[in-house]
C-alpha atoms as a PDB file:
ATOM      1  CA  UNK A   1     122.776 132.177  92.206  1.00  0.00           C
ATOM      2  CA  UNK A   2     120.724 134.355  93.980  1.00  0.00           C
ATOM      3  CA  UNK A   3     117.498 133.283  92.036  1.00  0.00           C
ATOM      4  CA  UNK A   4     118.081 130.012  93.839  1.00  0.00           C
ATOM      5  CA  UNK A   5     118.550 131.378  97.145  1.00  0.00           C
ATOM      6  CA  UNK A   6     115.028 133.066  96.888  1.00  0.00           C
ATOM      7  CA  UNK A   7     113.524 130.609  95.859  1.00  0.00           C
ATOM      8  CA  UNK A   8     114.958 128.183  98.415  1.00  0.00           C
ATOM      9  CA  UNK A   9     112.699 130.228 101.259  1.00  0.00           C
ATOM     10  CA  UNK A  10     109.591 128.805  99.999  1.00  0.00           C
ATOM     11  CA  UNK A  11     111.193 125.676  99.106  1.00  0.00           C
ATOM     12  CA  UNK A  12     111.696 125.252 103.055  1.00  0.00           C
ATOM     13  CA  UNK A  13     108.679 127.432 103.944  1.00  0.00           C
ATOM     14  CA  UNK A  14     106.692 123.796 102.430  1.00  0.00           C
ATOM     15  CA  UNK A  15     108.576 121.531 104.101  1.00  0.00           C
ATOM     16  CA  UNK A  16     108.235 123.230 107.471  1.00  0.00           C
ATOM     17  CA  UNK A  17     104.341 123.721 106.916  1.00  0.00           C
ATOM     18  CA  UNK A  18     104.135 119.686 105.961  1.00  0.00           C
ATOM     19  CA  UNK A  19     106.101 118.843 108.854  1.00  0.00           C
ATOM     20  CA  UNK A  20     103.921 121.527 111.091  1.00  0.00           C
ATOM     21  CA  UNK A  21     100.283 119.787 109.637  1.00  0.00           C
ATOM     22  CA  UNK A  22     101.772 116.216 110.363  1.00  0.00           C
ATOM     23  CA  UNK A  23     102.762 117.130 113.525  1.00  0.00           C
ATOM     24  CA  UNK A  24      99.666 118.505 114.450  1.00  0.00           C
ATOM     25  CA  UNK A  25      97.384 115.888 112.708  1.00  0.00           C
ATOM     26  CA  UNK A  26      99.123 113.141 114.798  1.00  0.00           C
ATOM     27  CA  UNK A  27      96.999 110.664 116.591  1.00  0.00           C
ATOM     28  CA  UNK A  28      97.171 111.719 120.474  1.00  0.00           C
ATOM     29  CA  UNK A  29      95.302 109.004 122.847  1.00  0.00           C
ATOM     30  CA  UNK A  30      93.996 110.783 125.597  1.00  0.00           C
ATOM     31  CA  UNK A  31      93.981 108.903 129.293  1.00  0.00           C
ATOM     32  CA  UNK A  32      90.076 109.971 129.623  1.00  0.00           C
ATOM     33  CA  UNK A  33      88.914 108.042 126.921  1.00  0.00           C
ATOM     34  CA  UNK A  34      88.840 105.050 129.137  1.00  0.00           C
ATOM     35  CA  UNK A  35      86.595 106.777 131.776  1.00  0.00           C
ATOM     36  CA  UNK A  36      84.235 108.337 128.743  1.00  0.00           C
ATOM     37  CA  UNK A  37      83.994 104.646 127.357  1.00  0.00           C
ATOM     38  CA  UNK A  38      83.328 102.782 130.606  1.00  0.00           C
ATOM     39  CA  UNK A  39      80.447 105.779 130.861  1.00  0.00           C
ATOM     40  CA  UNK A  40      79.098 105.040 127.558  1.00  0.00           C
ATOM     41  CA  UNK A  41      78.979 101.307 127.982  1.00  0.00           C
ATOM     42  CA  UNK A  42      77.037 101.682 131.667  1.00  0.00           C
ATOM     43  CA  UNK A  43      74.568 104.050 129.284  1.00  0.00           C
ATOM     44  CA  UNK A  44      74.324 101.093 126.860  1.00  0.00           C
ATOM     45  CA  UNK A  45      73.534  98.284 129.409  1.00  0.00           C
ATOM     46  CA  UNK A  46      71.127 100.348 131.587  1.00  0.00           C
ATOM     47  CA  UNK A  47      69.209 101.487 128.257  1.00  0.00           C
ATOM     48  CA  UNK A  48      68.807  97.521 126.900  1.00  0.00           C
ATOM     49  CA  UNK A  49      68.056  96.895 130.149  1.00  0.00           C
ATOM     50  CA  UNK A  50      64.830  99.300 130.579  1.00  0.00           C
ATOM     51  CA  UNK A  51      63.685  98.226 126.369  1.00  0.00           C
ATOM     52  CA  UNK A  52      63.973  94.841 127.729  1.00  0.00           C
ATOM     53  CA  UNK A  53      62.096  95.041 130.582  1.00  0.00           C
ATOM     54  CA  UNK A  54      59.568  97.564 129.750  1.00  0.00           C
END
């Protein structure tokens, strides 16, 4: 019986670390993106603009 309680510690050890890594790895959307997108897409237009033009 106390085999199994040793070997319960890892047992739960894993389960914590996969519940850690997801927790971690979760897919967090940030309120700047907007502001770094609208940037991006003002970069886009003004750089067609000067191929087409030039």
């Amino acid at each position: 019986m106390g085999a199994l309680a040793w070997l319960s510690i890892p047992l739960l050890a894993a389960i914590g670390a996969g519940l850690w890594g997801s927790w971690v790895s979760r897919n967090r959307k940030s309120i700047e993106d907007g502001t770094e997108l609208e940037g991006y897409m003002r970069f886009r237009e003004a750089m067609e603009k000067s191929r087409s033009g030039g």
